[in-house]
Protein backbone atom coordinates (compact mmCIF):
# COMPACT_ATOMS: atom_id res chain seq x y z
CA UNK A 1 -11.97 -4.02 -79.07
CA UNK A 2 -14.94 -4.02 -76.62
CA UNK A 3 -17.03 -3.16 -79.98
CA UNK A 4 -15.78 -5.96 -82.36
CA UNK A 5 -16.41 -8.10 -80.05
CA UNK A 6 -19.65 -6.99 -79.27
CA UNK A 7 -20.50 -6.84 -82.91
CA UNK A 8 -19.11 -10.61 -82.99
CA UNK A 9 -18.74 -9.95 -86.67
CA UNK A 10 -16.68 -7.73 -89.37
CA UNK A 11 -17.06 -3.91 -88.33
CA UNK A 12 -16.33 -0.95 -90.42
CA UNK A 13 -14.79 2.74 -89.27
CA UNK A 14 -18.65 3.81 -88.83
CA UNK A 15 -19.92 0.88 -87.09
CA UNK A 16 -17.36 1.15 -84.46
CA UNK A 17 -17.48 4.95 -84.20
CA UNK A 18 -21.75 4.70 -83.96
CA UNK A 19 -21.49 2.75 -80.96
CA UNK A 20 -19.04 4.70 -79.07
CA UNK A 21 -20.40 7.18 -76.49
CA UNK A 22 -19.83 11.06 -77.62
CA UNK A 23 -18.31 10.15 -80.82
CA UNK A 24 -14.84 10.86 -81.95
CA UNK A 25 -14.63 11.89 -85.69
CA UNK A 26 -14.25 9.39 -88.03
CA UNK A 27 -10.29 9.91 -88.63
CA UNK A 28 -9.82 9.68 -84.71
CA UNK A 29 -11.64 5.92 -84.69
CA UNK A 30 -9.80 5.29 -88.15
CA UNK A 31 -6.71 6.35 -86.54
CA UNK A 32 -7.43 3.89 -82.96
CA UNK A 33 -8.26 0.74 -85.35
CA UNK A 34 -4.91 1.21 -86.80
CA UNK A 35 -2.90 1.58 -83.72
CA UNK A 36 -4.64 -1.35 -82.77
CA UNK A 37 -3.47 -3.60 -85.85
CA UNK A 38 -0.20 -2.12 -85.74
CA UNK A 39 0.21 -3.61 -82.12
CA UNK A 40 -1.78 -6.74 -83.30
CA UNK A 41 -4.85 -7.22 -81.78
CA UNK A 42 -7.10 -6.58 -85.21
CA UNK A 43 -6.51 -7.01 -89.07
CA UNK A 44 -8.43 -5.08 -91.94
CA UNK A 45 -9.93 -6.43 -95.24
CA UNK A 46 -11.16 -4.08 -98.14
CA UNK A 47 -14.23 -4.53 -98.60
CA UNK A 48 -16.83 -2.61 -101.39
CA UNK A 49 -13.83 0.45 -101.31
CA UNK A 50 -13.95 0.40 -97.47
CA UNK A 51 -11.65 -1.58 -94.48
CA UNK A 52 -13.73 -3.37 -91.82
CA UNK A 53 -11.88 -4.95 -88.92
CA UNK A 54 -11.63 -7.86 -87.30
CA UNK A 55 -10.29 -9.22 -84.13
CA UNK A 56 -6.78 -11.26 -84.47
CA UNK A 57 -7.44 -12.57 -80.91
CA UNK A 58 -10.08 -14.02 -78.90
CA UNK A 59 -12.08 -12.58 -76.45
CA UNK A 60 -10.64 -14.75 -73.68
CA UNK A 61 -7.29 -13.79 -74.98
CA UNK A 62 -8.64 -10.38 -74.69
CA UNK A 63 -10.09 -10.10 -71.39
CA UNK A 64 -6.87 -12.38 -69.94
CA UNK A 65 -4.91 -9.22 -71.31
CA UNK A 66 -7.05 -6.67 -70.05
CA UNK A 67 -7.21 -8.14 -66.16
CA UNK A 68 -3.43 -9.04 -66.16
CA UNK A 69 -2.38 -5.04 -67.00
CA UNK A 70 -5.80 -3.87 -64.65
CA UNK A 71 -4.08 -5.74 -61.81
CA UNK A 72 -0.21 -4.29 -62.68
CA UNK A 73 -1.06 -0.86 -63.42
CA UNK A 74 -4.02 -0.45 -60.81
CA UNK A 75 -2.83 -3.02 -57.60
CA UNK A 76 0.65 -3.04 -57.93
CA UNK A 77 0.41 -6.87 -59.24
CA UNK A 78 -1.50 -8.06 -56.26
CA UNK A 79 -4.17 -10.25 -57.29
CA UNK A 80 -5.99 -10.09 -54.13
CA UNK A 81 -5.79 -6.16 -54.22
CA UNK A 82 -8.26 -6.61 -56.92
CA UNK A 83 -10.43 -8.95 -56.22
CA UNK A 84 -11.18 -7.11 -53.10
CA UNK A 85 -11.77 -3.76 -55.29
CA UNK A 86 -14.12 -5.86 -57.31
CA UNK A 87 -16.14 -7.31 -54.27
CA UNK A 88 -16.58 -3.33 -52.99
CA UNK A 89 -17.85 -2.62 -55.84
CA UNK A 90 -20.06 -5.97 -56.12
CA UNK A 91 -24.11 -4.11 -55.20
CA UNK A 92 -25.54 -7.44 -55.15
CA UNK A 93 -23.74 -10.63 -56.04
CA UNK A 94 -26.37 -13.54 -56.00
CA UNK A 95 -25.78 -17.12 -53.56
CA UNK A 96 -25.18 -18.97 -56.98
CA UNK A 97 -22.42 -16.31 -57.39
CA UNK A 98 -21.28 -16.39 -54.10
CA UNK A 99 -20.78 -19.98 -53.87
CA UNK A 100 -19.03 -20.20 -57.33
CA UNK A 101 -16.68 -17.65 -55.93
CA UNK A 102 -16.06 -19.80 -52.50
CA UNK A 103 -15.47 -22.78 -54.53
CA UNK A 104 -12.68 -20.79 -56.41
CA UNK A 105 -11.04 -19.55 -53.48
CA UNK A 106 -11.28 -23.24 -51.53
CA UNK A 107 -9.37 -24.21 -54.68
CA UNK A 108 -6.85 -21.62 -55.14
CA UNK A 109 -6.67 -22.15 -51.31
CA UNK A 110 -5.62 -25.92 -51.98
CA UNK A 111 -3.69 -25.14 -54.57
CA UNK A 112 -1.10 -23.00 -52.25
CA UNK A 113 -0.68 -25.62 -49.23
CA UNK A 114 2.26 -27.36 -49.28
C-alpha cells in the first residue's frame, strides 16, 4: 500500500516489486496485491495485457487504519502507550513540532474535563 501511494498513480506487479527492498519474486508481489483487493483496499484494471493497481482508499483512510491496529496489537489499545513509544523514539523533534504537539494535548486535555 505504502508503494501505491507513494507512486500516487496506477502501479503494475513490477513497479511495486522494484521498489520493495530484497525483492520477492514476481508471483509473491502478484500474489500480496491480490490478497489486498480481495480484502478491499486496491482494485486492478487490464491494461496493454497487464493489471496495474490502484488504491480503493485514501491515504488518510489508510494511515487511520494502520495507527488504530499499531495501537491494539502493539499497546494493548492504550493510546497514550503509543504516543509515549513514539516520543522515545522521537531523535530530534523541532519547537514548531513541539508546540503543535502541546497544543494537541491542551486540547485533548479540554476535551476530557467535565
Amino acid at each position: 500500500m505504502d508503494i501505491l501511494f507513494e507512486l500516487d498513480r496506477r502501479a503494475s506487479v513490477e513497479d511495486v516489486r522494484e521498489r520493495l527492498p530484497d525483492p520477492p519474486s514476481y508471483s509473491a508481489v502478484r500474489a500480496m496485491l491480490g490478497k489486498l483487493e480481495t480484502k478491499g483496499f486496491v482494485r486492478h484494471e487490464e491494461e496493454s495485457l497487464r493489471y496495474v493497481y490502484l488504491p480503493t482508499i485514501a491515504k488518510g483512510e489508510a494511515r487511520d487504519s494502520a495507527v488504530g491496529r499499531l495501537v491494539q496489537v502493539f499497546f494493548a489499545g492504550s493510546v497514550g502507550q503509543a504516543v509515549n513509544a513514539l516520543l522515545d523514539e522521537a531523535e530530534e523533534l523541532s519547537d514548531e513540532e513541539l508546540d503543535r504537539l502541546a497544543s494537541r494535548i491542551e486540547r485533548a486535555r479540554r476535551r476530557s474535563d467535565p
